[in-house]
Protein backbone atom coordinates (compact mmCIF):
# COMPACT_ATOMS: atom_id res chain seq x y z
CA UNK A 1 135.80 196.10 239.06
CA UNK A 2 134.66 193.26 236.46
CA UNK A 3 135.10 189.75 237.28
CA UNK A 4 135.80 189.33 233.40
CA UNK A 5 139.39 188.77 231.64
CA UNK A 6 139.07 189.61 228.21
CA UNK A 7 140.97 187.38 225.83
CA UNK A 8 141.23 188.38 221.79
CA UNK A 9 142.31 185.40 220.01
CA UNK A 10 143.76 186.95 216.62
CA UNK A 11 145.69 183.97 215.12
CA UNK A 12 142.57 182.73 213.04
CA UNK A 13 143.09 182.43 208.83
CA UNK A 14 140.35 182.56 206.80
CA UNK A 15 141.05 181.17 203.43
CA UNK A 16 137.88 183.19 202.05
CA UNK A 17 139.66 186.69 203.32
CA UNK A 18 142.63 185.59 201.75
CA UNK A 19 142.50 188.96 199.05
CA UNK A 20 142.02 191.23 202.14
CA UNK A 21 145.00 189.17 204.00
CA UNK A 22 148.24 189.21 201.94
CA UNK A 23 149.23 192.19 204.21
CA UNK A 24 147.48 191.97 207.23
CA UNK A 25 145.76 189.81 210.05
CA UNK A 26 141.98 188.85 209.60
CA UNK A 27 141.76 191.17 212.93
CA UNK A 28 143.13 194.30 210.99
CA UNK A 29 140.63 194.12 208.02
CA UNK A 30 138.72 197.58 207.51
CA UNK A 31 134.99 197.51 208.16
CA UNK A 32 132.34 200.40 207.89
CA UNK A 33 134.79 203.27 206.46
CA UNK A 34 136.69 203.83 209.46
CA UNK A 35 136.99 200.65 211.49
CA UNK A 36 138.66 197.59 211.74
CA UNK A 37 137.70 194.13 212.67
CA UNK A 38 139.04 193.98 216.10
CA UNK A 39 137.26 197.17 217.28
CA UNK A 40 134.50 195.48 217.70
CA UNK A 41 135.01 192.56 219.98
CA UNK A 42 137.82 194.95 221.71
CA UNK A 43 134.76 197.36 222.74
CA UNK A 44 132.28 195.06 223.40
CA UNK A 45 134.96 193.82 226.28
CA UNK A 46 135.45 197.66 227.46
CA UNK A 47 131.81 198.20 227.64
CA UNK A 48 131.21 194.88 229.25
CA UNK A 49 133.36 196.63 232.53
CA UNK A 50 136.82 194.45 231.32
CA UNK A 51 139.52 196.55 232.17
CA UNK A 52 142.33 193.86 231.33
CA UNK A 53 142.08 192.20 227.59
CA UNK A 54 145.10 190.27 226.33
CA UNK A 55 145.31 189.70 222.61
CA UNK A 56 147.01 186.58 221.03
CA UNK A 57 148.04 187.18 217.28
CA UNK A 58 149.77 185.01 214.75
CA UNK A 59 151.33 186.25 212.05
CA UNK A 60 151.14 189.43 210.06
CA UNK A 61 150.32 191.22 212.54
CA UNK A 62 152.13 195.06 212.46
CA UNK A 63 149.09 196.72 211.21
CA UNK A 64 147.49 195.52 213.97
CA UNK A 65 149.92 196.81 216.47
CA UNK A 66 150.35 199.90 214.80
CA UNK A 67 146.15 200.25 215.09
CA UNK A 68 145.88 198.98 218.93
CA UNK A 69 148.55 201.00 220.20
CA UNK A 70 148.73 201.19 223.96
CA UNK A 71 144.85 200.96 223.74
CA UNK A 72 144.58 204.75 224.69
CA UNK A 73 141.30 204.76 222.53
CA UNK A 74 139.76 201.86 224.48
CA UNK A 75 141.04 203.34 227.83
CA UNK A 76 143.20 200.60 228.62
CA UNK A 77 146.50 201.98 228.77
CA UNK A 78 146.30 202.01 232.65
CA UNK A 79 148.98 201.05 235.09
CA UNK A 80 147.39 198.04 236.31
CA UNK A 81 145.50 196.00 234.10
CA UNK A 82 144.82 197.67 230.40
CA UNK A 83 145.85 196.25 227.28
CA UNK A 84 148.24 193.02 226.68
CA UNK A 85 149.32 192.14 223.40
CA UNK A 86 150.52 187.91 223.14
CA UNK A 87 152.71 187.14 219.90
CA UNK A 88 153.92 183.31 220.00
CA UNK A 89 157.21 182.27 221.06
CA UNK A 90 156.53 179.54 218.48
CA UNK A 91 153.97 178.18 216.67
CA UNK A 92 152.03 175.09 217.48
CA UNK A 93 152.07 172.29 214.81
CA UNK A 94 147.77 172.25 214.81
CA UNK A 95 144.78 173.12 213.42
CA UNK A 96 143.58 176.40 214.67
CA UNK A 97 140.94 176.66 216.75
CA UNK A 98 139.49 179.14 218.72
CA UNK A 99 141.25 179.61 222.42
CA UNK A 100 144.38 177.36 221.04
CA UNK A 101 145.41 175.77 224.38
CA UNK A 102 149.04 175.54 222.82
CA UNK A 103 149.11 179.27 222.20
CA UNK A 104 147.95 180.28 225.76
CA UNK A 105 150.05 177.97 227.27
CA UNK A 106 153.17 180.04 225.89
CA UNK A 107 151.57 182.79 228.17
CA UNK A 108 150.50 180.65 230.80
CA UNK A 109 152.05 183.20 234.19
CA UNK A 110 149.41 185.96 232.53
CA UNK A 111 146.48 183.34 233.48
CA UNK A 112 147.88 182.97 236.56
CA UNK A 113 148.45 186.38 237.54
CA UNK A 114 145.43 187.88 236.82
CA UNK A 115 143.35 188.98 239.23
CA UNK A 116 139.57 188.35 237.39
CA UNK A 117 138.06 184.98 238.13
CA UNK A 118 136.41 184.42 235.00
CA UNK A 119 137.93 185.09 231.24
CA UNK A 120 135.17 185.44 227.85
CA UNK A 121 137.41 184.25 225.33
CA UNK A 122 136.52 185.95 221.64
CA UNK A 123 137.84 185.92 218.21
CA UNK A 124 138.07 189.23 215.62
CA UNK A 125 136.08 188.43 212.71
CA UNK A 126 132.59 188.10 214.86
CA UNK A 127 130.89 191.45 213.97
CA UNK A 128 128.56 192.84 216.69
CA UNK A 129 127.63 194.30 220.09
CA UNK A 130 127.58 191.87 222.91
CA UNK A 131 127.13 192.57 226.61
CA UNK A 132 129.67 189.79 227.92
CA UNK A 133 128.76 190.81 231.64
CA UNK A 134 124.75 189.48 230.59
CA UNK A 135 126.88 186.26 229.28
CA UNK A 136 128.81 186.00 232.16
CA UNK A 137 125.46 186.63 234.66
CA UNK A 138 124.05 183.72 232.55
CA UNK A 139 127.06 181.29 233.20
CA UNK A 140 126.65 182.14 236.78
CA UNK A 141 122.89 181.34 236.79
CA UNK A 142 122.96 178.12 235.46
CA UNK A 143 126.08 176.82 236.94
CA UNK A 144 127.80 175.83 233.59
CA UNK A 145 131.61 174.95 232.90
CA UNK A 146 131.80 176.46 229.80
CA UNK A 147 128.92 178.98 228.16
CA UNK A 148 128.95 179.55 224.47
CA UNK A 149 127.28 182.51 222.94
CA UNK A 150 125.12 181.84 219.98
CA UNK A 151 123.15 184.03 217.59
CA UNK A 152 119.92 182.25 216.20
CA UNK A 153 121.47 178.71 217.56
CA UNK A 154 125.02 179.21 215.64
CA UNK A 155 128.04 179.41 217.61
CA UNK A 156 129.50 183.07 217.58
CA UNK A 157 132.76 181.33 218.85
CA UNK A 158 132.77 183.14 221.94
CA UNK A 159 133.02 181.26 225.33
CA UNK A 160 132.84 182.01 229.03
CA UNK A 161 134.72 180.39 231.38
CA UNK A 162 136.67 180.58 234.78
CA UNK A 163 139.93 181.50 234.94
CA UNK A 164 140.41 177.83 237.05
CA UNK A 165 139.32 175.66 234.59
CA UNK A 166 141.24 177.40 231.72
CA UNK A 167 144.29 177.58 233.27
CA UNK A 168 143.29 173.67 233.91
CA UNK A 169 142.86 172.65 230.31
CA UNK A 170 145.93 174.65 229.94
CA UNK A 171 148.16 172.79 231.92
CA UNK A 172 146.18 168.85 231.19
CA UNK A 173 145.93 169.22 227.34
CA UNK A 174 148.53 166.87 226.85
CA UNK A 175 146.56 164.26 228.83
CA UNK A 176 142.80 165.25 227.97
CA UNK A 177 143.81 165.76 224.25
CA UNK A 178 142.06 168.59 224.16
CA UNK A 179 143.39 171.48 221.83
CA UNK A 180 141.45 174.33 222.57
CA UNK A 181 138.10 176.19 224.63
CA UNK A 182 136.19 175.34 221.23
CA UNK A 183 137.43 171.86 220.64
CA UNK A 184 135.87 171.15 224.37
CA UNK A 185 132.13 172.43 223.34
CA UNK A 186 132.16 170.38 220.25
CA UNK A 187 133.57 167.37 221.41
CA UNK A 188 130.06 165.18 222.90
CA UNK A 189 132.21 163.24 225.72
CA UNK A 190 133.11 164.74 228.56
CA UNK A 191 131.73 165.72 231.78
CA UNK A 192 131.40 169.10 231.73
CA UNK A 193 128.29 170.97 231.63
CA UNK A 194 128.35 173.25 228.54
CA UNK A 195 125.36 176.02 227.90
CA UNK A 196 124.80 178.79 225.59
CA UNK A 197 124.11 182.75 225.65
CA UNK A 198 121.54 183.86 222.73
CA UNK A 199 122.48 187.03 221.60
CA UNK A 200 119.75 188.21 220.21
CA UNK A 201 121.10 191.94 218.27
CA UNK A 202 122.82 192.53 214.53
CA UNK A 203 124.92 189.68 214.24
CA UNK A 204 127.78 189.31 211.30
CA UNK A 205 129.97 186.04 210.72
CA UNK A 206 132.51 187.30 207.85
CA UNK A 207 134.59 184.25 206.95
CA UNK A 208 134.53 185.32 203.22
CA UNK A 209 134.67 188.32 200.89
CA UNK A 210 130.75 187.83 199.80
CA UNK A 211 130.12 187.52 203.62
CA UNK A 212 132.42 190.57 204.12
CA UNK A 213 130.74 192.58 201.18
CA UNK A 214 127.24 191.48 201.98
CA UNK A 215 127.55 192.87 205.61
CA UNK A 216 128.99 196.08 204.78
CA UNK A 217 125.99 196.76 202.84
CA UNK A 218 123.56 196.07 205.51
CA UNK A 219 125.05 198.79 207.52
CA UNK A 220 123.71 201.15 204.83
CA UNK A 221 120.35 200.12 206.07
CA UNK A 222 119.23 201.66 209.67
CA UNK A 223 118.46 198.49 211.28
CA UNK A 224 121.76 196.62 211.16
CA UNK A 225 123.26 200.70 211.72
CA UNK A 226 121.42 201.18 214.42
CA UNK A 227 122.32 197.36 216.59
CA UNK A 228 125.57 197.73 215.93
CA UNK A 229 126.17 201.11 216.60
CA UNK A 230 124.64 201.94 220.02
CA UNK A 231 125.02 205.38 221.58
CA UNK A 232 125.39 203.65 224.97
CA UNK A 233 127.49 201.01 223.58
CA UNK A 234 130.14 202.89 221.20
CA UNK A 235 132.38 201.15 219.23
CA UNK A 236 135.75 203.18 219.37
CA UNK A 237 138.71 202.93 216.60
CA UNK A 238 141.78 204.54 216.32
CA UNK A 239 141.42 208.29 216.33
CA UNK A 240 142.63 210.05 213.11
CA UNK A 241 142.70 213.97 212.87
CA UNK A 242 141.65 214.76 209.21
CA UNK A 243 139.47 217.89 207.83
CA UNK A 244 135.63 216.60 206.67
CA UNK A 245 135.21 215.03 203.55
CA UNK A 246 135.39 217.80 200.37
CA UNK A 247 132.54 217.53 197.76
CA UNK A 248 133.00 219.38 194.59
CA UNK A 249 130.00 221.41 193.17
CA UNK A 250 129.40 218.37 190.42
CA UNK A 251 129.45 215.56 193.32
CA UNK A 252 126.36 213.64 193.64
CA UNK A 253 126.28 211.25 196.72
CA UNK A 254 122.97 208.67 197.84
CA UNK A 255 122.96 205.98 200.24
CA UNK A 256 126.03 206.11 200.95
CA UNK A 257 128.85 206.08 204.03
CA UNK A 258 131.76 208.78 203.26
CA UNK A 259 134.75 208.94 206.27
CA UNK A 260 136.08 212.24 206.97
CA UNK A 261 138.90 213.60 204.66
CA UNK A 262 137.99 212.33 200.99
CA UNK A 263 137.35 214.22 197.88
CA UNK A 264 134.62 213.77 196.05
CA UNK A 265 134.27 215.24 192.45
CA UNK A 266 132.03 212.28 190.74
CA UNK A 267 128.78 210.25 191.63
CA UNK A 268 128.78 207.70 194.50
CA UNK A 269 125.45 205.47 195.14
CA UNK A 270 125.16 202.64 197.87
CA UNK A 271 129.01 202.69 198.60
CA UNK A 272 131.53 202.91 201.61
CA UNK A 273 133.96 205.29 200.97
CA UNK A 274 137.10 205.67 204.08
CA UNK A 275 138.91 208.07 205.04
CA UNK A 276 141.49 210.59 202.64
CA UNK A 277 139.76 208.66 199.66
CA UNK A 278 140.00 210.85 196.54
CA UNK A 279 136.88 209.82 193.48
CA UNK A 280 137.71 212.03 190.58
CA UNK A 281 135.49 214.27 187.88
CA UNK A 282 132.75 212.66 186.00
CA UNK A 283 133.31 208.59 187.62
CA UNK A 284 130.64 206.74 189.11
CA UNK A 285 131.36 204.56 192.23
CA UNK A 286 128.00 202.27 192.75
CA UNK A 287 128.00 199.29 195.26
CA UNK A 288 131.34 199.50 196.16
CA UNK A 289 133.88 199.29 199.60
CA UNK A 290 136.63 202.09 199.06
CA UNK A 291 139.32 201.57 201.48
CA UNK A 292 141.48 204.12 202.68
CA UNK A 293 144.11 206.78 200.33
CA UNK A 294 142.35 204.70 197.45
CA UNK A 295 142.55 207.14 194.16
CA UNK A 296 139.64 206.86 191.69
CA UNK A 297 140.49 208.63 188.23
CA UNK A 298 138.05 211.25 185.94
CA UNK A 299 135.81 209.31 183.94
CA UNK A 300 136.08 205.58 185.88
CA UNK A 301 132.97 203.25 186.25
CA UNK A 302 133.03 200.89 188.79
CA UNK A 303 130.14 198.47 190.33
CA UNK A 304 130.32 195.83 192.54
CA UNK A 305 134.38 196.43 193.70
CA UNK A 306 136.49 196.19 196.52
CA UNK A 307 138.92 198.76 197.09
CA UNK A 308 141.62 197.89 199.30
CA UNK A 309 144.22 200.31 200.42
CA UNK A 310 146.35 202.73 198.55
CA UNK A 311 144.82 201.37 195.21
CA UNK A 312 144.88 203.86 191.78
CA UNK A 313 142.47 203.14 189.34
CA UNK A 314 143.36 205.15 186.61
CA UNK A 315 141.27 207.51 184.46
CA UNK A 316 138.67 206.07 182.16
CA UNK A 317 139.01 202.32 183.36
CA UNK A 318 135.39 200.55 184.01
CA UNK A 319 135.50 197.79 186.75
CA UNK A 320 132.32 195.15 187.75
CA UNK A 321 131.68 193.00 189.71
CA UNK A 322 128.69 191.11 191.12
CA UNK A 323 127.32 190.90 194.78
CA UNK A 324 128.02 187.29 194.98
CA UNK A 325 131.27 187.61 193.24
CA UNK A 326 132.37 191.36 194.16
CA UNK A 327 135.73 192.58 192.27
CA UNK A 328 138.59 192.85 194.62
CA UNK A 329 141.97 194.85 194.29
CA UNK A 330 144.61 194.16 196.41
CA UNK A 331 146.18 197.03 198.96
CA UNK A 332 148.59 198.88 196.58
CA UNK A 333 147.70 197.43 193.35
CA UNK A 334 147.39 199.89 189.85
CA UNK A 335 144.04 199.23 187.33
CA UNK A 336 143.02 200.49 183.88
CA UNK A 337 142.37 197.68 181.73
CA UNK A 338 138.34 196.68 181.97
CA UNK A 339 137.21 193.43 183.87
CA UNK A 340 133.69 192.25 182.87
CA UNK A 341 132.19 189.41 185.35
C-alpha cells in the first residue's frame, strides 16, 4: 500500500494556452494524438503505487470530467481509495499558485481522512514520467519539510510533503500568510527545511502554444518518445474503440504520428494527426497538430498549424504558420480564406 496521496491541482490558467482554453481546462488540452494533459501526471501517480489521487479543478472543467470518468482507465475506481474529483465551493480572491491553501481548505475532512501519511502535490501542464515513490524515498532520506522536484535545477512545481504539515498550513494560513505549498518553497524566511528531487528523464514545461507546439514535435524524435513513453511506465488515456486509421492508395505519410480512425487521402510530413481525423485528396499537412474529428478539404496546404477540435478547413484554402509563431484554429471554427505569416 503506498504511503503517497496523490493531489492534481487543475485550477492553473495559462494566459499563453489561452487559444487551446476558450473551451476547456489547461488539464484537458490534447497532447501526442490521443492524450490529454492530465494523463500524464495522473499515471505517473498510479505507477508511483498511489491508489488515492484527488483532483482540484477550477473552472471549465466538463471535458475534463467527461475524460477522467470514474478513473476506470487508471484503475482507480475502487471502493476504498480511487479517484476524487474537488470542484470549489467558491473561489478564493488570489493569485493562483500551485497547492492553493484556500482551495484545499474547502476540502479540508479529505486531508484528514486519508489514510497515506505523505501527499506529492502536482499540477497538469508538467509533461513527463516521474517516479514520485524515488521523490518520496528522497524526502525521507534527507529529512526535509517540503521536497521540490526539479529538472536541470527548474522547479517542475511538484512538491512532497506529509500529510501533517499540509493539513497544518491548511488550517494556519491565515496566521503564517502563506497561500499555498509553492508560495512556502519560494518564500527565503521560514524555518523549514526545503530540498529538491532531480528528475533527470524527458522533461516538458508547456505554459505557451510555441512551448506546446515545440514539444509535440520532439515526440516525433525517439529520444523524447522513448522517456516519456516507457513500457514499464505506461501512460494510460481514455480508451476509445475506433477501426485503424484508413489510407487511400494516393496517401503519402513520413515522420509522422496518425491515431487510430482517420482518413487519409493526401500527403502528411512531420505532423500529429488524432483520432477520426479526415485529410482529403491531393492536400498537404506538413508540421502540423491535427486535433480530433478535424476535416481537411481536397487540395488544402497547410504548414506550421494548429488544429483544434472539430475544425473544417475547406477545400483549396492554404494556411502557414511558423514554429515560433504556429497558426492556431480554435475547436469548432470554419477556414478558407489564406493566412500568410
Amino acid at each position: 500500500m503506498s504511503r503517497l496521496l496523490g493531489v492534481i491541482d487543475a485550477a492553473t490558467v495559462m494566459g499563453g494556452l489561452q487559444d487551446l482554453t476558450l473551451n476547456r481546462s489547461v488539464a484537458s488540452i490534447p497532447f501526442a494524438g490521443r492524450y490529454r494533459f492530465i494523463d500524464f501526471v495522473l499515471s505517473n501517480m498510479v505507477n508511483s503505487g498511489v491508489s488515492s489521487v484527488a483532483i482540484f479543478p477550477k473552472h471549465q472543467y466538463r471535458s475534463l470530467m467527461d475524460h477522467i470518468g470514474s478513473g476506470k482507465n487508471w484503475d482507480l475506481d475502487r471502493k476504498r481509495d480511487g479517484l476524487f474529483f474537488f470542484p470549489p465551493y467558491f473561489e478564493p480572491n488570489e493569485t493562483t499558485s500551485i497547492g492553493s491553501f484556500a482551495r484545499l481548505e474547502q476540502h479540508i475532512e479529505f486531508f484528514k481522512r486519508s489514510h497515506q501519511d505523505y501527499v506529492v502535490i502536482a499540477n497538469s501542464y508538467v509533461i513527463t514520467n516521474v517516479d514520485f515513490e524515488e521523490a518520496l524515498a528522497e524526502h525521507l532520506i534527507h529529512d526535509y519539510d517540503i521536497t521540490e522536484i526539479q529538472h536541470n535545477g527548474e522547479s517542475l512545481e511538484m512538491y512532497v510533503l506529509s500529510k501533517s504539515l499540509l493539513v497544518d498550513l491548511i488550517e494556519n494560513r491565515r496566521n503564517s500568510q502563506f497561500i499555498s505549498v509553492s508560495d512556502v518553497v519560494k518564500q527565503p524566511l521560514h524555518s523549514f527545511n526545503i530540498g529538491s528531487y532531480e528528475h533527470k528523464s524527458y522533461t516538458a514545461i508547456i505554459d505557451s502554444i510555441p512551448a506546446y507546439f515545440k514539444h509535440s514535435m520532439d515526440l516525433l524524435g525517439h529520444a523524447a518518445w522513448s522517456q516519456l513513453f516507457s513500457s514499464d511506465r505506461p501512460i494510460y488515456t481514455k480508451v476509445k474503440d475506433e477501426p485503424p486509421t484508413k489510407y487511400a492508395s494516393n496517401a503519402h505519410v513520413s515522420d509522422s504520428m496518425i491515431a487510430n480512425g482517420a482518413s487519409i487521402e493526401g500527403t502528411i510530413e512531420s505532423s500529429i494527426v488524432s483520432r477520426a481525423v479526415k485529410i482529403g485528396k491531393d492536400s498537404v499537412v506538413k508540421n502540423c497538430i491535427v486535433m480530433q474529428k478535424s476535416q481537411i478539404g481536397k487540395g488544402c496546404t497547410l504548414e506550421y498549424v494548429i488544429l483544434d477540435k472539430d475544425v473544417k478547413v475547406l477545400d483549396g484554402t492554404t494556411l502557414r504558420g511558423t514554429a515560433e509563431k504556429p497558426l492556431v484554429l480554435r475547436k469548432g471554427s470554419i477556414r478558407e480564406a489564406a493566412v500568410a505569416q
